[in-house]
Protein backbone atom coordinates (compact mmCIF):
# COMPACT_ATOMS: atom_id res chain seq x y z
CA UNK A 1 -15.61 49.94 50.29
CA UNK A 2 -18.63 49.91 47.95
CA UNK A 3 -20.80 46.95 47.65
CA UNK A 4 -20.07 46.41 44.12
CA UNK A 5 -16.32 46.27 44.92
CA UNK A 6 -17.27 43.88 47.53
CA UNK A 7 -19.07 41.79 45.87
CA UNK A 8 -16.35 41.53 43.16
CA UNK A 9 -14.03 40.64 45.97
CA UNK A 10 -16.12 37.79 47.29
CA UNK A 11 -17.13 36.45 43.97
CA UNK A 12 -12.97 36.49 42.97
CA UNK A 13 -12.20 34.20 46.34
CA UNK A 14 -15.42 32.20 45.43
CA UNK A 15 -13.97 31.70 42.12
CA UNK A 16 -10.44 30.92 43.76
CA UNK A 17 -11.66 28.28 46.32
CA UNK A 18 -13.95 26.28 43.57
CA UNK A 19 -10.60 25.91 41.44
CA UNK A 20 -8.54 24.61 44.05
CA UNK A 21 -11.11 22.33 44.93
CA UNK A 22 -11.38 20.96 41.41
CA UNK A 23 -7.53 21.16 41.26
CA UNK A 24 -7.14 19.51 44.24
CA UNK A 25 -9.86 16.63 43.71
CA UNK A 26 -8.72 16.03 39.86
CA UNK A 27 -5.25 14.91 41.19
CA UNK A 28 -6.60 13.16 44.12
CA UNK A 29 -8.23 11.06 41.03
CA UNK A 30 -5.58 10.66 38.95
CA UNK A 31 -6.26 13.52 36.51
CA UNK A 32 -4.46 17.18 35.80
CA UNK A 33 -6.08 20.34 36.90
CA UNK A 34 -6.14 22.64 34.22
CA UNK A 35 -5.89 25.92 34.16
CA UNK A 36 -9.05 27.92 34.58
CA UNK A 37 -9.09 32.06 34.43
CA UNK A 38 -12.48 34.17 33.95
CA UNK A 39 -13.41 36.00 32.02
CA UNK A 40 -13.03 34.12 28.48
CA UNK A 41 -11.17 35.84 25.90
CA UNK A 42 -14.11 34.84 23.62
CA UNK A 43 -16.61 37.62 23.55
CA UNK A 44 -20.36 37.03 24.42
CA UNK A 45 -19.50 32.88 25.96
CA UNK A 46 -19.94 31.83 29.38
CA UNK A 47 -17.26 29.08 29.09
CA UNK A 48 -14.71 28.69 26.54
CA UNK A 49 -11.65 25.65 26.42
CA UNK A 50 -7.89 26.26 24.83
CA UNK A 51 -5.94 23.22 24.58
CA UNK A 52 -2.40 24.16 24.02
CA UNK A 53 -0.51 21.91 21.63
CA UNK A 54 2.18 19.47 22.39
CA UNK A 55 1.40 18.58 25.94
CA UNK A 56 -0.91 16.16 27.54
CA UNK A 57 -4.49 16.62 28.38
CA UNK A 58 -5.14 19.09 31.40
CA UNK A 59 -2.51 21.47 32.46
CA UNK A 60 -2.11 22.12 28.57
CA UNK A 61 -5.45 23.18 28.92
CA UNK A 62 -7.24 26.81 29.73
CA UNK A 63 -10.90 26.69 31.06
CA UNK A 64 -12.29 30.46 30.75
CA UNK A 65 -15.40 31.10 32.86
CA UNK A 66 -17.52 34.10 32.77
CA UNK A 67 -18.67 35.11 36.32
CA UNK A 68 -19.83 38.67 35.40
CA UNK A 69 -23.42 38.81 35.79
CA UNK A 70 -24.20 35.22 36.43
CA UNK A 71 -25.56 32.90 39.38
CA UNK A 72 -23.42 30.95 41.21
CA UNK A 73 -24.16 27.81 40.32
CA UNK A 74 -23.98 28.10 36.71
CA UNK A 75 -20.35 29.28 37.38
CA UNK A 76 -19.73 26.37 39.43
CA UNK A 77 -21.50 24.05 36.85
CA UNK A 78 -19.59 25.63 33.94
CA UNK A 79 -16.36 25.15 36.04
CA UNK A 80 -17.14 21.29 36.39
CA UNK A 81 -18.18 20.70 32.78
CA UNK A 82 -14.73 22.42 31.76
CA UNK A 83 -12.89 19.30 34.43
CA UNK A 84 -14.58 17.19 32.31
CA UNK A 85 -14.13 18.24 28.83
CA UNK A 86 -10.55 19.07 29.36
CA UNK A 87 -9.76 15.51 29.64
CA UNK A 88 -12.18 14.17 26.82
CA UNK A 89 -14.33 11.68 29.56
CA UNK A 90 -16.89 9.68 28.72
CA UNK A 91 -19.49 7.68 30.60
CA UNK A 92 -19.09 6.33 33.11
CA UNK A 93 -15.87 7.86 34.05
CA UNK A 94 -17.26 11.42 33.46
CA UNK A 95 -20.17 10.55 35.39
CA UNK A 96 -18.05 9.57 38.42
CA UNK A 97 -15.64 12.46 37.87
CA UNK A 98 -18.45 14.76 38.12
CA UNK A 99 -20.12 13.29 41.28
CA UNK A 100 -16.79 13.66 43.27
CA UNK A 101 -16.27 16.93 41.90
CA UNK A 102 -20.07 18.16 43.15
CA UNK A 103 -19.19 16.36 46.11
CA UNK A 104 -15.90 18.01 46.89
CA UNK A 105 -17.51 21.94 45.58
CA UNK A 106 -21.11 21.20 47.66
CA UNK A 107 -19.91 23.45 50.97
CA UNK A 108 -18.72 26.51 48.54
CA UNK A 109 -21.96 25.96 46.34
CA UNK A 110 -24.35 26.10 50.02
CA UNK A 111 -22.26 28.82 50.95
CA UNK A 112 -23.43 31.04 48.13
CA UNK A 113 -26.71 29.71 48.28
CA UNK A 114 -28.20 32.01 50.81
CA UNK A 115 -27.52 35.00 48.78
CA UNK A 116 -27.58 36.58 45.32
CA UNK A 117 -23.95 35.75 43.99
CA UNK A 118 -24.27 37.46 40.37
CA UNK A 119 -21.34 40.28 39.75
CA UNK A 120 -22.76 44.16 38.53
């Protein structure tokens, strides 16, 4: 297996385990989990939101992250912010949606700390 397929491979689970997190802790707290996909369908964005008409906040959303060629983090970060904006939060809520969202995503985030996460 080449290293570039690997590392595609890891980065897709990565990807994977940070959305069921977010999934997971969004309902824990009373919120839906939208649906997130990578990469957007928007050309040249890191992060792009579609909220799809006559539903509620959430599931009727899409959060598209671009992991191609980025760290970690900002993936993760990008991820969060899309939680967030999905659902329209403002302070303090968003600040306490955010913090249990870090929380919950710290392990995955340390995980890829210790080496270069970015996708050729």
């Amino acid at each position: 297996m080449s290293s570039a397929h690997s590392s595609d491979r890891s980065t897709a689970l990565d990807f994977a385990s940070a959305v069921r997190v977010i999934g997971a802790t969004l309902q824990r707290m009373g919120f839906s989990a939208p649906v997130f996909r990578s990469p957007p369908r928007i050309v040249g964005v890191d992060r792009s939101i579609r909220r799809r008409t006559g539903e509620g906040a959430g599931a009727s959303a899409v959060v598209a992250v671009r992991v191609k060629d980025r760290p970690w983090p900002a993936v993760v970060a990008d991820l969060v912010e899309g939680a967030v904006a999905v659902h329209s939060l403002m302070s303090p809520e968003a600040d306490r949606v955010r913090a249990a969202l870090w929380a919950e995503l710290e392990p995955i985030c340390a995980a890829g700390a210790t080496t270069d996460r970015r996708v050729a």
